[in-house]
C-alpha atoms as a PDB file:
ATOM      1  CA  UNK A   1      26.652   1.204 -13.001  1.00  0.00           C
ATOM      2  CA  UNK A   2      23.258   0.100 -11.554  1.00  0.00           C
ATOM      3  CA  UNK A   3      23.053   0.969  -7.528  1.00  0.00           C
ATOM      4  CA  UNK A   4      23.874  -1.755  -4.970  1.00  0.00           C
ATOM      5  CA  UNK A   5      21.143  -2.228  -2.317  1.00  0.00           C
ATOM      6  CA  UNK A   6      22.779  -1.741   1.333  1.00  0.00           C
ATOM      7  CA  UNK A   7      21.598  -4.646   3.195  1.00  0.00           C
ATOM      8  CA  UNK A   8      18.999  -4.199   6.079  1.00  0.00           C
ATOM      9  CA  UNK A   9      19.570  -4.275   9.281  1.00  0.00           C
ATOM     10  CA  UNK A  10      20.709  -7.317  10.744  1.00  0.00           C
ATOM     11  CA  UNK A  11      20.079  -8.879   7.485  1.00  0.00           C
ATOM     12  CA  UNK A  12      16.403  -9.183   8.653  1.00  0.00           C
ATOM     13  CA  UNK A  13      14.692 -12.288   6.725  1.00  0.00           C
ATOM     14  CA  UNK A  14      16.905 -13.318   3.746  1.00  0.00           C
ATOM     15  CA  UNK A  15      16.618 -16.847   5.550  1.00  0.00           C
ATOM     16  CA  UNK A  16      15.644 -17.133   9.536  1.00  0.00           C
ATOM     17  CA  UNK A  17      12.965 -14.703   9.100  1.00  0.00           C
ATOM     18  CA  UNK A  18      10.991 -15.811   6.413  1.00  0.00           C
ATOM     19  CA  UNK A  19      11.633 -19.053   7.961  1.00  0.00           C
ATOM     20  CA  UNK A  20       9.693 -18.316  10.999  1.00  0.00           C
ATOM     21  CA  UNK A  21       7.044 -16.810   8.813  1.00  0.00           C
ATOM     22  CA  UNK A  22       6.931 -20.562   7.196  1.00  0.00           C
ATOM     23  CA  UNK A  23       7.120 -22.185  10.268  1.00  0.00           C
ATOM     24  CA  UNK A  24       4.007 -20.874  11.932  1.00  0.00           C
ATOM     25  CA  UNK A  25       1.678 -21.645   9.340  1.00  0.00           C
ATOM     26  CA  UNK A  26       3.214 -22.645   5.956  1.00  0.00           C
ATOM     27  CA  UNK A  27      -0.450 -22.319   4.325  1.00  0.00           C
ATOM     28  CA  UNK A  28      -1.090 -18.667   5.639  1.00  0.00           C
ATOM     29  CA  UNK A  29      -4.308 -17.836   4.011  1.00  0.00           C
ATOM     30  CA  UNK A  30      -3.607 -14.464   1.973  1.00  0.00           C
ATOM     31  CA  UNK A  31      -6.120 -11.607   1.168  1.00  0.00           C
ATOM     32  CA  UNK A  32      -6.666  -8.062   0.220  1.00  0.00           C
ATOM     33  CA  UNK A  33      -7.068  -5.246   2.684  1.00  0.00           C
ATOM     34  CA  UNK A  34     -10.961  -5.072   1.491  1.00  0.00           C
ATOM     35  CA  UNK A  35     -10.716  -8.317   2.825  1.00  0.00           C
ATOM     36  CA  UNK A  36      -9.770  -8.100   5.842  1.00  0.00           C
ATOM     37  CA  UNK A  37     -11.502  -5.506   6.511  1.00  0.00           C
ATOM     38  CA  UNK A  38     -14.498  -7.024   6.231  1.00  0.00           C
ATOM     39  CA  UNK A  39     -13.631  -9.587   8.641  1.00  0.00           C
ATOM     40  CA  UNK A  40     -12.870  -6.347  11.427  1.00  0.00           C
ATOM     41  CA  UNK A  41     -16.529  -5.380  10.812  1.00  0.00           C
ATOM     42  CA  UNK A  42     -18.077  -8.084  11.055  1.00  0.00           C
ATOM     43  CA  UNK A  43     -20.607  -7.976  13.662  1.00  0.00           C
ATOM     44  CA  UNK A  44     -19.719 -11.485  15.295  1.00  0.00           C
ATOM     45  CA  UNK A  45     -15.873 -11.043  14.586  1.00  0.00           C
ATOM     46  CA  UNK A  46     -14.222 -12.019  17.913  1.00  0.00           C
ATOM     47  CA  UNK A  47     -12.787  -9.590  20.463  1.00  0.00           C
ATOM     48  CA  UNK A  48      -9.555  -9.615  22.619  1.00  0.00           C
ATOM     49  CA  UNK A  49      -9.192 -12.705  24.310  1.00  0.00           C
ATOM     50  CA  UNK A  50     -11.808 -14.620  22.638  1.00  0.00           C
ATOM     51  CA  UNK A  51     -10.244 -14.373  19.476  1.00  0.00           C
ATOM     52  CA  UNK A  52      -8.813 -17.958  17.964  1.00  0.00           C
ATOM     53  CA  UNK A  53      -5.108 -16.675  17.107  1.00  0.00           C
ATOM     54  CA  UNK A  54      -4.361 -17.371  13.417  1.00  0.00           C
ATOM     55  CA  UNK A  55      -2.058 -15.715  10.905  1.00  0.00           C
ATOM     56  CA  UNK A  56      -2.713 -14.498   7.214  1.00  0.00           C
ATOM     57  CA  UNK A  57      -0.755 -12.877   4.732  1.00  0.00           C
ATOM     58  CA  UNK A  58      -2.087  -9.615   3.432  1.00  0.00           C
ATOM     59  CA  UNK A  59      -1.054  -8.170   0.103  1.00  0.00           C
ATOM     60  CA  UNK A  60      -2.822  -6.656  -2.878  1.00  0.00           C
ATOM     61  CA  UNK A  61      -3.037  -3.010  -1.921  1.00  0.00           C
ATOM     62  CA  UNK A  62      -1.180  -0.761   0.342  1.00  0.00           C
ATOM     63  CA  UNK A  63      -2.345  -2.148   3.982  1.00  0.00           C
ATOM     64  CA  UNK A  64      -3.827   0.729   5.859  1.00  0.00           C
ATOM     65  CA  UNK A  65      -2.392   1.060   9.559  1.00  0.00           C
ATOM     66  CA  UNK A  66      -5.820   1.036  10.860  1.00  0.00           C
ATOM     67  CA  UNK A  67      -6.771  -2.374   9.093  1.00  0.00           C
ATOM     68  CA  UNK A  68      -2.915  -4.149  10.497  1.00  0.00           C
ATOM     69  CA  UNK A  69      -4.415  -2.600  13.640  1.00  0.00           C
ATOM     70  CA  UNK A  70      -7.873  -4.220  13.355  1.00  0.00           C
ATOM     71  CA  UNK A  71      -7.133  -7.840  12.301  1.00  0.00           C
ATOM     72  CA  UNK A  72      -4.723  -8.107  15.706  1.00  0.00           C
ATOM     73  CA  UNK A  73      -7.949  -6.982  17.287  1.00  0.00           C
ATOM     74  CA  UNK A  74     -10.069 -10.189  15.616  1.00  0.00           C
ATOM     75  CA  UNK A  75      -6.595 -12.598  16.497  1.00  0.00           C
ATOM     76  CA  UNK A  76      -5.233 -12.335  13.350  1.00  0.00           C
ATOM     77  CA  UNK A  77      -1.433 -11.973  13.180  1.00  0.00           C
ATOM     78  CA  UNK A  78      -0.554 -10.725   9.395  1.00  0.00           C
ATOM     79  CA  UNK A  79       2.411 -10.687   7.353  1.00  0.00           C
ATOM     80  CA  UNK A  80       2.469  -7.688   4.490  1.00  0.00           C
ATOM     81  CA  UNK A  81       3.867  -9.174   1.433  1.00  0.00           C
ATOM     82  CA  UNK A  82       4.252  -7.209  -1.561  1.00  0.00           C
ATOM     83  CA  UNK A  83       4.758  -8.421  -5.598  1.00  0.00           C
ATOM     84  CA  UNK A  84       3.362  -8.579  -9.022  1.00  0.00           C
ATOM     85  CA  UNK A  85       2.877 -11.232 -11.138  1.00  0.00           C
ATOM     86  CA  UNK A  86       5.580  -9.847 -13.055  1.00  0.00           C
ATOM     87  CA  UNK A  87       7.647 -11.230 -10.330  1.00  0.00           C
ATOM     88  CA  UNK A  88       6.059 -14.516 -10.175  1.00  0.00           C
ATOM     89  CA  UNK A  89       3.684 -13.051  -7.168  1.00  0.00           C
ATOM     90  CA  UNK A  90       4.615 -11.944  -3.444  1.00  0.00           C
ATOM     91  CA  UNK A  91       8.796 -11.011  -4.023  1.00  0.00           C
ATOM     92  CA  UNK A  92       9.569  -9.444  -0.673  1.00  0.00           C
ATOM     93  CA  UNK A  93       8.382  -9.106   2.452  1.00  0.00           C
ATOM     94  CA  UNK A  94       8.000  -7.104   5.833  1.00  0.00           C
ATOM     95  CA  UNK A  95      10.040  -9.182   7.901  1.00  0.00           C
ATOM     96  CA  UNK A  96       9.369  -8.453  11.685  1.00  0.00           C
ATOM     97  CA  UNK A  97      12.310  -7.402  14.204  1.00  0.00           C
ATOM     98  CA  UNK A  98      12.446  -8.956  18.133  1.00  0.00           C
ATOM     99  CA  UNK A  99      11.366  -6.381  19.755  1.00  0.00           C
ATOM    100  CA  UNK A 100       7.694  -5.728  17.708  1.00  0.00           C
ATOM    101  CA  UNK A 101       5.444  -7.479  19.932  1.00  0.00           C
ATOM    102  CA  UNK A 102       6.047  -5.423  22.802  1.00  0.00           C
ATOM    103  CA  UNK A 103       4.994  -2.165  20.638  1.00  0.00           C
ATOM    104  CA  UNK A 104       1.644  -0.333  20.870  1.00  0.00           C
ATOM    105  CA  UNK A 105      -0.459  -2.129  18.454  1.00  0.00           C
ATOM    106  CA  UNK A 106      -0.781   1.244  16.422  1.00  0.00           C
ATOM    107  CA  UNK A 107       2.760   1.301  16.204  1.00  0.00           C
ATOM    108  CA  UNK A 108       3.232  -2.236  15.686  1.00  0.00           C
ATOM    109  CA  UNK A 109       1.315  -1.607  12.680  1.00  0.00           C
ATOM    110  CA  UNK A 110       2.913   1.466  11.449  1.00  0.00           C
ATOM    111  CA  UNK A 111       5.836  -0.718  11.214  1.00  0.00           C
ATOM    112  CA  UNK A 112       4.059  -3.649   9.381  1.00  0.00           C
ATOM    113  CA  UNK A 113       3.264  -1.550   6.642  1.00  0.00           C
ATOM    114  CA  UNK A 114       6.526  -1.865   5.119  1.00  0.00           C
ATOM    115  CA  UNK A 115       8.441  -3.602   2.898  1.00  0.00           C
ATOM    116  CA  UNK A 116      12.200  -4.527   1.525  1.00  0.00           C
ATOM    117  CA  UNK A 117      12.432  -7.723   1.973  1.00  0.00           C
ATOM    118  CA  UNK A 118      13.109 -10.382  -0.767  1.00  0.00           C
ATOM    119  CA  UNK A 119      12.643 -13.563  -0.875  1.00  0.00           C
ATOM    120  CA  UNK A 120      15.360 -16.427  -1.604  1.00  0.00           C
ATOM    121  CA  UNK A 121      16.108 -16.128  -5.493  1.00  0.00           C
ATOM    122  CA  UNK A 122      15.175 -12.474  -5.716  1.00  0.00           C
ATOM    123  CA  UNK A 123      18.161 -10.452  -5.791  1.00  0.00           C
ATOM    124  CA  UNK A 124      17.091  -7.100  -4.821  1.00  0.00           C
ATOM    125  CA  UNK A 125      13.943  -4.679  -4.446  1.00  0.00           C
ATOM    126  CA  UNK A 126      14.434  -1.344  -3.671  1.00  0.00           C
ATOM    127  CA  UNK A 127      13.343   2.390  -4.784  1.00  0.00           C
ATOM    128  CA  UNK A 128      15.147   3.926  -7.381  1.00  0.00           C
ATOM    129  CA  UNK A 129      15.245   7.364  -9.248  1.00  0.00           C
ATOM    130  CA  UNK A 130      13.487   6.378 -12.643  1.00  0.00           C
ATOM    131  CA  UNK A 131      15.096   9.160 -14.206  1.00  0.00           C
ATOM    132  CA  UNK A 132      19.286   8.611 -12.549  1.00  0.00           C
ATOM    133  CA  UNK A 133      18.820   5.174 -11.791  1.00  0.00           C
ATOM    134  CA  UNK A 134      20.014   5.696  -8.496  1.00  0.00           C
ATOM    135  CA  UNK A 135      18.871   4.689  -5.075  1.00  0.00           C
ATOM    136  CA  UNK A 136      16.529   7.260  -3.241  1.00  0.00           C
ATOM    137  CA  UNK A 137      17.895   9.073   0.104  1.00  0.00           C
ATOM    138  CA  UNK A 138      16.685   7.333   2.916  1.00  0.00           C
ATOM    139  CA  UNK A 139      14.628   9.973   4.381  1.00  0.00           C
ATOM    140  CA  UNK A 140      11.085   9.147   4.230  1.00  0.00           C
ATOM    141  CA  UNK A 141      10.256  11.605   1.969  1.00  0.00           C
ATOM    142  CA  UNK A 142      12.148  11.344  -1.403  1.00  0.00           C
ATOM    143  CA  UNK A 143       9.878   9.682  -4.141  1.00  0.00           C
ATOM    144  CA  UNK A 144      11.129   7.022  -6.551  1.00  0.00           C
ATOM    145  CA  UNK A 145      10.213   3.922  -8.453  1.00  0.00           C
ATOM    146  CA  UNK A 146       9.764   0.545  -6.175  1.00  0.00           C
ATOM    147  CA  UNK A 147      12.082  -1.946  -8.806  1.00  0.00           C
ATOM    148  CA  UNK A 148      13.108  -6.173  -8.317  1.00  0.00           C
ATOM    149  CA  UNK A 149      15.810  -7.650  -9.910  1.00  0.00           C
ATOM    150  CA  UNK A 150      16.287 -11.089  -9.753  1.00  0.00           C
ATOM    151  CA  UNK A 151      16.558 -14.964 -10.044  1.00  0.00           C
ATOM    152  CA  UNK A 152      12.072 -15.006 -10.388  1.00  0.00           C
ATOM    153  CA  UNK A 153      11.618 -11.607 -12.567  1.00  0.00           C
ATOM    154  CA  UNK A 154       9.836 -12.003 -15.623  1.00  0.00           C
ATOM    155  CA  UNK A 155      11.711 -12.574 -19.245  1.00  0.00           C
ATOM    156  CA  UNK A 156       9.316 -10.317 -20.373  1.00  0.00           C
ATOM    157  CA  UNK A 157       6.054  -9.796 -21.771  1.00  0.00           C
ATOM    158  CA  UNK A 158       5.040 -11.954 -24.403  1.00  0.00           C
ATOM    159  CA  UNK A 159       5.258 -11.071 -28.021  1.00  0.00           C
ATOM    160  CA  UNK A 160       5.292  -7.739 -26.778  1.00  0.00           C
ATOM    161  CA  UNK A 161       8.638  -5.846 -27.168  1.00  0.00           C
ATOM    162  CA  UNK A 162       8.238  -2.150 -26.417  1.00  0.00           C
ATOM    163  CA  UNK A 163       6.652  -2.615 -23.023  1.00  0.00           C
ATOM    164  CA  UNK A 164       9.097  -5.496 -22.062  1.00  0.00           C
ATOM    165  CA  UNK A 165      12.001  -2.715 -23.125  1.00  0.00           C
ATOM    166  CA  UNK A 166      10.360  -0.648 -20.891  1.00  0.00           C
ATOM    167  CA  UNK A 167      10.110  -2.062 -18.537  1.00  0.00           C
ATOM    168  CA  UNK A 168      13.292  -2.952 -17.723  1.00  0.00           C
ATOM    169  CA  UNK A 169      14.975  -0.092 -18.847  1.00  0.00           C
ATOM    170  CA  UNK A 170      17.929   0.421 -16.658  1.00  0.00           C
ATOM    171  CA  UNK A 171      18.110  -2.774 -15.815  1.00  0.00           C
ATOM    172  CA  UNK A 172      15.425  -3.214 -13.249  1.00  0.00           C
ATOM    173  CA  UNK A 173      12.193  -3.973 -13.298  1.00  0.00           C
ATOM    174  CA  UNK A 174       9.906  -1.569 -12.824  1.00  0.00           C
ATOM    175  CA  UNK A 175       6.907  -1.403 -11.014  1.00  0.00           C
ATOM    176  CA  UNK A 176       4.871   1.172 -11.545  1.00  0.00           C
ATOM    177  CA  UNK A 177       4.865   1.672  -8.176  1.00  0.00           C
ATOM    178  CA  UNK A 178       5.911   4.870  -6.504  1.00  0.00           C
ATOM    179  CA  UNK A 179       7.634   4.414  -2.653  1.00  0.00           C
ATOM    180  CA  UNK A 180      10.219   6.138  -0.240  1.00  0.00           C
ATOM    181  CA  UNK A 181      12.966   4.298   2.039  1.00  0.00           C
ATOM    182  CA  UNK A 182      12.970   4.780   5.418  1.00  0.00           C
ATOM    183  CA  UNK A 183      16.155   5.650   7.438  1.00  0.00           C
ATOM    184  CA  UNK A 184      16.196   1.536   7.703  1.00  0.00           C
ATOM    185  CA  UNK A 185      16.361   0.638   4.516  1.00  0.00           C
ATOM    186  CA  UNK A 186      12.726  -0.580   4.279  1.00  0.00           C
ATOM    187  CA  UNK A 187      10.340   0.483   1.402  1.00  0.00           C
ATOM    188  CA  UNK A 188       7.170   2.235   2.119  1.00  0.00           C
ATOM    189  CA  UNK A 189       4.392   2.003  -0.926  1.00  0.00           C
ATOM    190  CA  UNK A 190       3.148   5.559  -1.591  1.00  0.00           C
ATOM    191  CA  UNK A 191       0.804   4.996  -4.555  1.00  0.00           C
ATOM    192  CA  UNK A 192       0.513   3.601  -8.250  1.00  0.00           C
ATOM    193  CA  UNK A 193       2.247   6.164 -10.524  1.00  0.00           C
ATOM    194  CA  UNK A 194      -1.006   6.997 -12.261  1.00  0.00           C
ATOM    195  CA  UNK A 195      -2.827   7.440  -9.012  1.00  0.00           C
ATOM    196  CA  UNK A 196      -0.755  10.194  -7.970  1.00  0.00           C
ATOM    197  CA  UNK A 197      -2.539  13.348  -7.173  1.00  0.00           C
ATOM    198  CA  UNK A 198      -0.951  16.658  -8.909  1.00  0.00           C
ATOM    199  CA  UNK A 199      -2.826  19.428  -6.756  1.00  0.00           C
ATOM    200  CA  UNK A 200      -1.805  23.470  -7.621  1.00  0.00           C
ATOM    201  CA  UNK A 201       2.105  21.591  -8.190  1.00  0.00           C
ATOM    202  CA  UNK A 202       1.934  19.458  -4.955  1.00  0.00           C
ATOM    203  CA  UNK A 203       1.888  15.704  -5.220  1.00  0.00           C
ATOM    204  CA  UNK A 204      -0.755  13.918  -2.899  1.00  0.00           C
ATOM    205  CA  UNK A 205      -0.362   9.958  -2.150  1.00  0.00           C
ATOM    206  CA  UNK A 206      -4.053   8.723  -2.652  1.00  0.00           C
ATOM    207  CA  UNK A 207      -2.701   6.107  -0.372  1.00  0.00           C
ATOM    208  CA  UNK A 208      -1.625   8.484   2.337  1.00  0.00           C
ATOM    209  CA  UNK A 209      -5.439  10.016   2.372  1.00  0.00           C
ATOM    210  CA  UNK A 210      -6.809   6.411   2.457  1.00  0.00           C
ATOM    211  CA  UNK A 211      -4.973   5.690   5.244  1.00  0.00           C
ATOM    212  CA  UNK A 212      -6.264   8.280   7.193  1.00  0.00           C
ATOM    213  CA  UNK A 213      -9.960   7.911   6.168  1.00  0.00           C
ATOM    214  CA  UNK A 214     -10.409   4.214   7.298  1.00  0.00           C
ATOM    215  CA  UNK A 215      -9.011   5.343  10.782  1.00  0.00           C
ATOM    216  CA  UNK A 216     -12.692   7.196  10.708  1.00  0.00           C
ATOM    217  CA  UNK A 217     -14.586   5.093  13.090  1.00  0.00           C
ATOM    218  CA  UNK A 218     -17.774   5.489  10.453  1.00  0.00           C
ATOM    219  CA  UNK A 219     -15.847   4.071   7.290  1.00  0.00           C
ATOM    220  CA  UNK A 220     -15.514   0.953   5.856  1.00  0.00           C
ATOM    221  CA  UNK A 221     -14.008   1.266   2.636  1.00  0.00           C
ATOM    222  CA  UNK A 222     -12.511   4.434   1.199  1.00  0.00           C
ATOM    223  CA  UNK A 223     -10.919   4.680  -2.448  1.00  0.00           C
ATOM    224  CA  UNK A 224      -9.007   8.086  -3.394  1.00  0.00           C
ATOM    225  CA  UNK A 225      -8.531   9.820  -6.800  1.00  0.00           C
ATOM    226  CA  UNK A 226      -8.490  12.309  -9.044  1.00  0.00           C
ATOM    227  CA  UNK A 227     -11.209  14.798  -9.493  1.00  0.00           C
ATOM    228  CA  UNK A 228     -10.771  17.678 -11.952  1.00  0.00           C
ATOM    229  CA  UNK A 229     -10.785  21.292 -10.283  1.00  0.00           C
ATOM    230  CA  UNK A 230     -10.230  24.367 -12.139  1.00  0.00           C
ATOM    231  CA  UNK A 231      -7.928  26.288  -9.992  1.00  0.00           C
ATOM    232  CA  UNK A 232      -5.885  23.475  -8.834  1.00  0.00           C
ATOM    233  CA  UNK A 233      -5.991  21.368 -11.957  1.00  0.00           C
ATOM    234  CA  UNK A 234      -7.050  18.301 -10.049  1.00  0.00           C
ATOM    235  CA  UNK A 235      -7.642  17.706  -5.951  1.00  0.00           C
ATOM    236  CA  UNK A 236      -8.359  14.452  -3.921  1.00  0.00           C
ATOM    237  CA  UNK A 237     -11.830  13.135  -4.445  1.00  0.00           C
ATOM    238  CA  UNK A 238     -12.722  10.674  -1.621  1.00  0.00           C
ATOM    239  CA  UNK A 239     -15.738   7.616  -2.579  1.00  0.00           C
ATOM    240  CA  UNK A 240     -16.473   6.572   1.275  1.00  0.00           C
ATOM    241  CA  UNK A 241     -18.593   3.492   1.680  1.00  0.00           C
ATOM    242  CA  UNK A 242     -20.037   3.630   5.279  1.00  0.00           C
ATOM    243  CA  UNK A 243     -20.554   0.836   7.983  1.00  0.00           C
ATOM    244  CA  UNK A 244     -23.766  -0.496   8.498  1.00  0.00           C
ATOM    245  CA  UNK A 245     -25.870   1.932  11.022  1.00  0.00           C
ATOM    246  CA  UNK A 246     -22.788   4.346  10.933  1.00  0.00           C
ATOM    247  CA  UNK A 247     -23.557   8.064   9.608  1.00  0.00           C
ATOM    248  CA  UNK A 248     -21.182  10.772   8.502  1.00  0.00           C
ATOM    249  CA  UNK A 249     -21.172  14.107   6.340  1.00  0.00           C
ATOM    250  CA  UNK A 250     -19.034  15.171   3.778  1.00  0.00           C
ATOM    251  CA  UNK A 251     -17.997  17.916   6.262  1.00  0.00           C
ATOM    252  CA  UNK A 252     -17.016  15.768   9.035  1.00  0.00           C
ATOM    253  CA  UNK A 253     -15.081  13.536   7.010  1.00  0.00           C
ATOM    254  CA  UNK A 254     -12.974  16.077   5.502  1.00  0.00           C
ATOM    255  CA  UNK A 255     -12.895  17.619   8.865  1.00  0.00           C
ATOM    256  CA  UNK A 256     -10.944  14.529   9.955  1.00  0.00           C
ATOM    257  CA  UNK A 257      -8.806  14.017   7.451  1.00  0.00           C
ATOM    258  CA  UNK A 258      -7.519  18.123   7.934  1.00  0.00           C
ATOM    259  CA  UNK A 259      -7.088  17.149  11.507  1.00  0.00           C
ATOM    260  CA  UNK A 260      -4.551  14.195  11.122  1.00  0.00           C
ATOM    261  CA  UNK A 261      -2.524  15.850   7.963  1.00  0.00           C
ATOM    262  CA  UNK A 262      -1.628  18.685   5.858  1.00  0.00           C
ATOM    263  CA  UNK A 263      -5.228  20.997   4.889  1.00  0.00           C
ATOM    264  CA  UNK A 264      -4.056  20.909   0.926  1.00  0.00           C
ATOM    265  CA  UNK A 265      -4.030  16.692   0.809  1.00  0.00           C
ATOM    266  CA  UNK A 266      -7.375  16.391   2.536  1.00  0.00           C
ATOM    267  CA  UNK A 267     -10.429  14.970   0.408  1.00  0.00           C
ATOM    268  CA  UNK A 268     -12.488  18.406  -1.147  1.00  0.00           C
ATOM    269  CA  UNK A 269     -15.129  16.313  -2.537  1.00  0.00           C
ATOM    270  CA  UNK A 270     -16.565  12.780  -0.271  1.00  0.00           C
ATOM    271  CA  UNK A 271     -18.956  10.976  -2.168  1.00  0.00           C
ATOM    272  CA  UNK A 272     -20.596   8.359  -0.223  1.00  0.00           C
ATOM    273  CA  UNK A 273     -21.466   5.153  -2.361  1.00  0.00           C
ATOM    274  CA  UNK A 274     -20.514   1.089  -2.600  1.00  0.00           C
ATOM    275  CA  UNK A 275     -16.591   1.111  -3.888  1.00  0.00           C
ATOM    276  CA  UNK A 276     -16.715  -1.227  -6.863  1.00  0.00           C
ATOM    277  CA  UNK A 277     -14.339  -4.593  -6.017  1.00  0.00           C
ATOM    278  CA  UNK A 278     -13.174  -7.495  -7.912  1.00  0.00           C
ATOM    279  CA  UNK A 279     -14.213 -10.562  -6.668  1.00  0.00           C
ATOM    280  CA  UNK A 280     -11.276 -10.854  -4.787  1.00  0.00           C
ATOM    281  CA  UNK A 281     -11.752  -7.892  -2.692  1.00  0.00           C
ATOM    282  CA  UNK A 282      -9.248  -5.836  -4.784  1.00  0.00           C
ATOM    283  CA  UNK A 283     -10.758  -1.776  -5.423  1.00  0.00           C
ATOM    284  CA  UNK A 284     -11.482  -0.890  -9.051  1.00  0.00           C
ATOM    285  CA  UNK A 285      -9.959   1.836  -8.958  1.00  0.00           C
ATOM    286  CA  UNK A 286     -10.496   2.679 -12.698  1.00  0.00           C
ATOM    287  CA  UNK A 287     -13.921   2.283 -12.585  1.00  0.00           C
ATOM    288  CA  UNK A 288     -13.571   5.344  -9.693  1.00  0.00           C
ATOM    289  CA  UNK A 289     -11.397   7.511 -12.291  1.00  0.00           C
ATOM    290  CA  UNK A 290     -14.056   7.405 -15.055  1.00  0.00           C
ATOM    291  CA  UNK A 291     -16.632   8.081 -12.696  1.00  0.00           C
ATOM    292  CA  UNK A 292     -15.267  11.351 -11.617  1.00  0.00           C
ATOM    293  CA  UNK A 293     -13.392  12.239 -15.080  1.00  0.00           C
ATOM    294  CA  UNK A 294      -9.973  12.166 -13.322  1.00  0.00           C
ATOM    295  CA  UNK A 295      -8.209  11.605 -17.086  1.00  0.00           C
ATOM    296  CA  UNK A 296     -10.097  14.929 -17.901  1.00  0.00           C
ATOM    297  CA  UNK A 297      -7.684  16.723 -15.234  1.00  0.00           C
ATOM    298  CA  UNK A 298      -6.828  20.530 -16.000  1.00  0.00           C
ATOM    299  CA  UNK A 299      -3.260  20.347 -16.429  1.00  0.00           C
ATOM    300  CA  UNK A 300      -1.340  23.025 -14.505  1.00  0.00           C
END
């Protein structure tokens, strides 16, 4: 038996939601987080009040908090939307709750990050044991598989067979990416499966470390991966790219990052350089990998 999803509270955005979404601007420009972050920094963005409002969809990448924080900042309302082209592009969405608007901004973003949502003609997305096929616990904590299933999935890859078997064995599409579902219902992004960080037996979320670094008032961009590390087998290696005029060490940056979460998923190596993006503002993160020989790991 393949696991029903519960539906979300109050049915949030399976119609009137996404709706709204459509109604205030059905040509929402869309970019990367790169992308908008580049917008926050810019040195003639608007502030506060003297910010035109406008609204923008913002997919690609795992938003961090501090970036959903930032564009509000500029007057630009976002909507996280989350897909593949396996399933014909954005497939669910972060629909927002009455309520949001009278939030902290921080917290408003916090709960903009997520995700669950689908759109009309896709069925389900949820997060799912790879190995059981079964939902996860909604706990926050328990990692599984983000997977769609659905009226605008994919046949399948063409003239390809093995990869199209797996990737829908079970009966779901699978990602690739890894998530967790929050006492909601809602799906939280973690990372890409291969961009998981196996540290001494302890798995660290590059996107979890990422997060944290571009809350650094001194960092602009900030990619996370793998570096190889002979007593852990591999630890977070952090490529910072810094504002203009802004100056940090290696020190104080991981100094930061111990401060807002657990010592062992801190950065032990921040190499300050330009983070390599496609033109449209995604980070390459493979590019990052070879540079630091993450594939050449020591395996516990």
């Amino acid at each position: 038996m393949l696991p029903q999803q519960t539906p979300l509270p109050i049915q949030i955005g399976r119609g009137p939601a996404l709706k709204s979404v459509a109604k205030r601007d059905p040509e929402a420009p869309g970019g990367a987080p790169i992308v908008y972050n580049t917008l926050i920094n810019a040195p003639d963005a608007p502030r506060g009040n003297a910010a035109r409002r406008v609204v923008g969809l913002i997919a690609g990448a795992a938003p961090p908090v501090a970036v959903l924080e930032g564009a509000e900042n500029i007057g630009i309302r976002l909507t996280h939307v989350y897909g593949l082209t396996e399933v014909y592009g954005p497939a669910s969405v972060c629909a927002e709750h009455p309520g949001w608007e009278e939030l902290p901004p921080a917290e408003r973003a916090r709960m903009k990050r997520r995700q669950g949502v689908p759109y009309p003609l896709q069925e389900s997305v949820t997060v799912i044991n790879p190995q059981t096929m079964q939902e996860v616990p909604r706990d926050g904590e328990t990692i599984g598989e983000a997977m769609f299933r659905g009226n605008i999935v994919m046949k399948g890859y063409l003239k390809n067979e093995k990869a199209t078997t797996e990737a829908f064995e079970g009966g779901w599409f699978r990602t690739g990416d890894l998530g967790v579902l929050d006492q909601h219902g809602y799906v939280i992004i973690k990372d890409r499966s291969k961009d998981i960080i196996i540290s001494g037996g302890e798995n660290i979320s590059s996107v979890e470390v990422e997060d944290i670094l571009y809350k650094h008032p001194a960092v602009l961009f900030a990619a996370v991966v793998a570096k190889p590390d002979s007593k852990w087998g591999e630890v977070p290696c952090a490529l910072v790219e810094l504002k203009d005029g802004a100056k940090a060490t290696e020190a104080e940056i991981i100094a930061f990052c111990r401060t807002h979460m657990s010592g062992f998923k801190a950065p032990k190596v921040v190499v300050f350089e330009p983070v390599p993006k496609t033109s449209t503002g995604k980070i390459q993160k493979f590019l990052l990998r070879n540079q630091v020989d993450s594939a050449k790991a020591i395996s516990a």
